[in-house]
Protein backbone atom coordinates (compact mmCIF):
# COMPACT_ATOMS: atom_id res chain seq x y z
CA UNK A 1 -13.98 -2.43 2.06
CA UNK A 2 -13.62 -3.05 -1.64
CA UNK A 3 -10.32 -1.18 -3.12
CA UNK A 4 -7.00 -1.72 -1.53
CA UNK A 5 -3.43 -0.21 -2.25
CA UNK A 6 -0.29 -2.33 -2.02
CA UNK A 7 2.83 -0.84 -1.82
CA UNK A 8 5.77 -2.87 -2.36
CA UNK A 9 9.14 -2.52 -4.03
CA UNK A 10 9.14 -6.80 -5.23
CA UNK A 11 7.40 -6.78 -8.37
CA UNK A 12 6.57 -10.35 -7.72
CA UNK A 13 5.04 -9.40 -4.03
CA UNK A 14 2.52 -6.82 -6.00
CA UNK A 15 1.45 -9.70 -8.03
CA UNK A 16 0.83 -12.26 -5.26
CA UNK A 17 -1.32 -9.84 -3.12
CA UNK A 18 -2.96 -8.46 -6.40
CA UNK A 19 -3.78 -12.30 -7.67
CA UNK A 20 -5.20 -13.50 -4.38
CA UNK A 21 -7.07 -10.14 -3.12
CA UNK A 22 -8.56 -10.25 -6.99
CA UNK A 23 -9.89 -13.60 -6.60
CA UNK A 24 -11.48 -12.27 -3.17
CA UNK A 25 -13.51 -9.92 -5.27
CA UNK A 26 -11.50 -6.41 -4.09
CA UNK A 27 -10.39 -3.67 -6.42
CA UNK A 28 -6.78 -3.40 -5.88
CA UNK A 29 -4.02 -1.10 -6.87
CA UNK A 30 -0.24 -1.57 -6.81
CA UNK A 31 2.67 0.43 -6.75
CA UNK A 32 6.55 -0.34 -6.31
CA UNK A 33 7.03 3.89 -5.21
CA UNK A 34 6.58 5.56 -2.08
CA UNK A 35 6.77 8.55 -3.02
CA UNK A 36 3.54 8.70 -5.25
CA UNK A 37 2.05 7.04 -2.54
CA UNK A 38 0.28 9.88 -0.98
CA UNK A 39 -1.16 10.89 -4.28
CA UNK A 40 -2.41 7.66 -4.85
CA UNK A 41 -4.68 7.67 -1.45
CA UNK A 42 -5.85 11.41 -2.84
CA UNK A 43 -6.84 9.94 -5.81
CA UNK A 44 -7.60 6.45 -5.39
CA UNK A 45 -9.14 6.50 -2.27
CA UNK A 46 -8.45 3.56 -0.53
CA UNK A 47 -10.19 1.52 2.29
CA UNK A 48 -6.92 -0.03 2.80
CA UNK A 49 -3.09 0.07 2.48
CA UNK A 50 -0.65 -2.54 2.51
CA UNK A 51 2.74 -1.09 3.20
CA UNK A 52 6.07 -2.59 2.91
CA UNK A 53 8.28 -1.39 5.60
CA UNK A 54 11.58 -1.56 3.26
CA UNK A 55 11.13 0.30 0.10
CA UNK A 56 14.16 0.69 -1.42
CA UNK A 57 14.71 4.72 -1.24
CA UNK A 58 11.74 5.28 1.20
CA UNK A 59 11.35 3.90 4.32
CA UNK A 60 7.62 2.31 5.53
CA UNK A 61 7.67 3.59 9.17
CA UNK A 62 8.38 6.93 7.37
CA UNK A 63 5.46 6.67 5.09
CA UNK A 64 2.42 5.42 7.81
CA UNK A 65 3.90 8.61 9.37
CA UNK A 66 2.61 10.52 6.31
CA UNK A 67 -0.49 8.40 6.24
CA UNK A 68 -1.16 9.20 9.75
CA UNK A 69 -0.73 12.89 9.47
CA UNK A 70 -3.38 13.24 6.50
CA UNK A 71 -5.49 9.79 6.94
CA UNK A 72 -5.49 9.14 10.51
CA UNK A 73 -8.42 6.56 9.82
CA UNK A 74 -7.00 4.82 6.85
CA UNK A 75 -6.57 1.39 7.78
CA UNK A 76 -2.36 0.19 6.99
CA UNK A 77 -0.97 -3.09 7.69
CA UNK A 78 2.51 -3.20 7.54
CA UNK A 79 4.81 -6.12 6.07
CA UNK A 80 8.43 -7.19 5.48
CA UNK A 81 9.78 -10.17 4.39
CA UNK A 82 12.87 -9.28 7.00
């Protein structure tokens, strides 16, 4: 597992993960928008996502839905800070 995707809408959030997962050695992509998400995996390719469950305009639970439907073996953890 060496590149993973964080999805958050907190700016600062995307920098914490990205700082500490960096320092790990992993390649890792943020974005504050769910709804590139899905063309992110296509293009990226992940081995993981980290997915905010409130993201402003788009909902989380909605999202792993997506993620499920086209990556059924793409690892997601979900977080909040609710």
């Amino acid at each position: 597992m060496n590149r993973i995707l964080i999805v958050d809408d907190e700016k600062s959030i995307q920098l914490l993960f990205a700082d500490e997962l960096t320092e790990e050695g992993y390649e890792v992509i943020t974005t504050g928008d769910g709804s590139e998400l899905m063309g992110l995996i296509e293009k990226k390719r992940p081995d993981l996502v980290v997915l905010d469950i409130k993201l402003g305009e788009n909902d989380g639970l909605d999202l792993l839905q997506d993620i499920r439907n086209t990556y059924y073996d793409l690892p997601v953890i979900m977080c909040t800070a609710y």
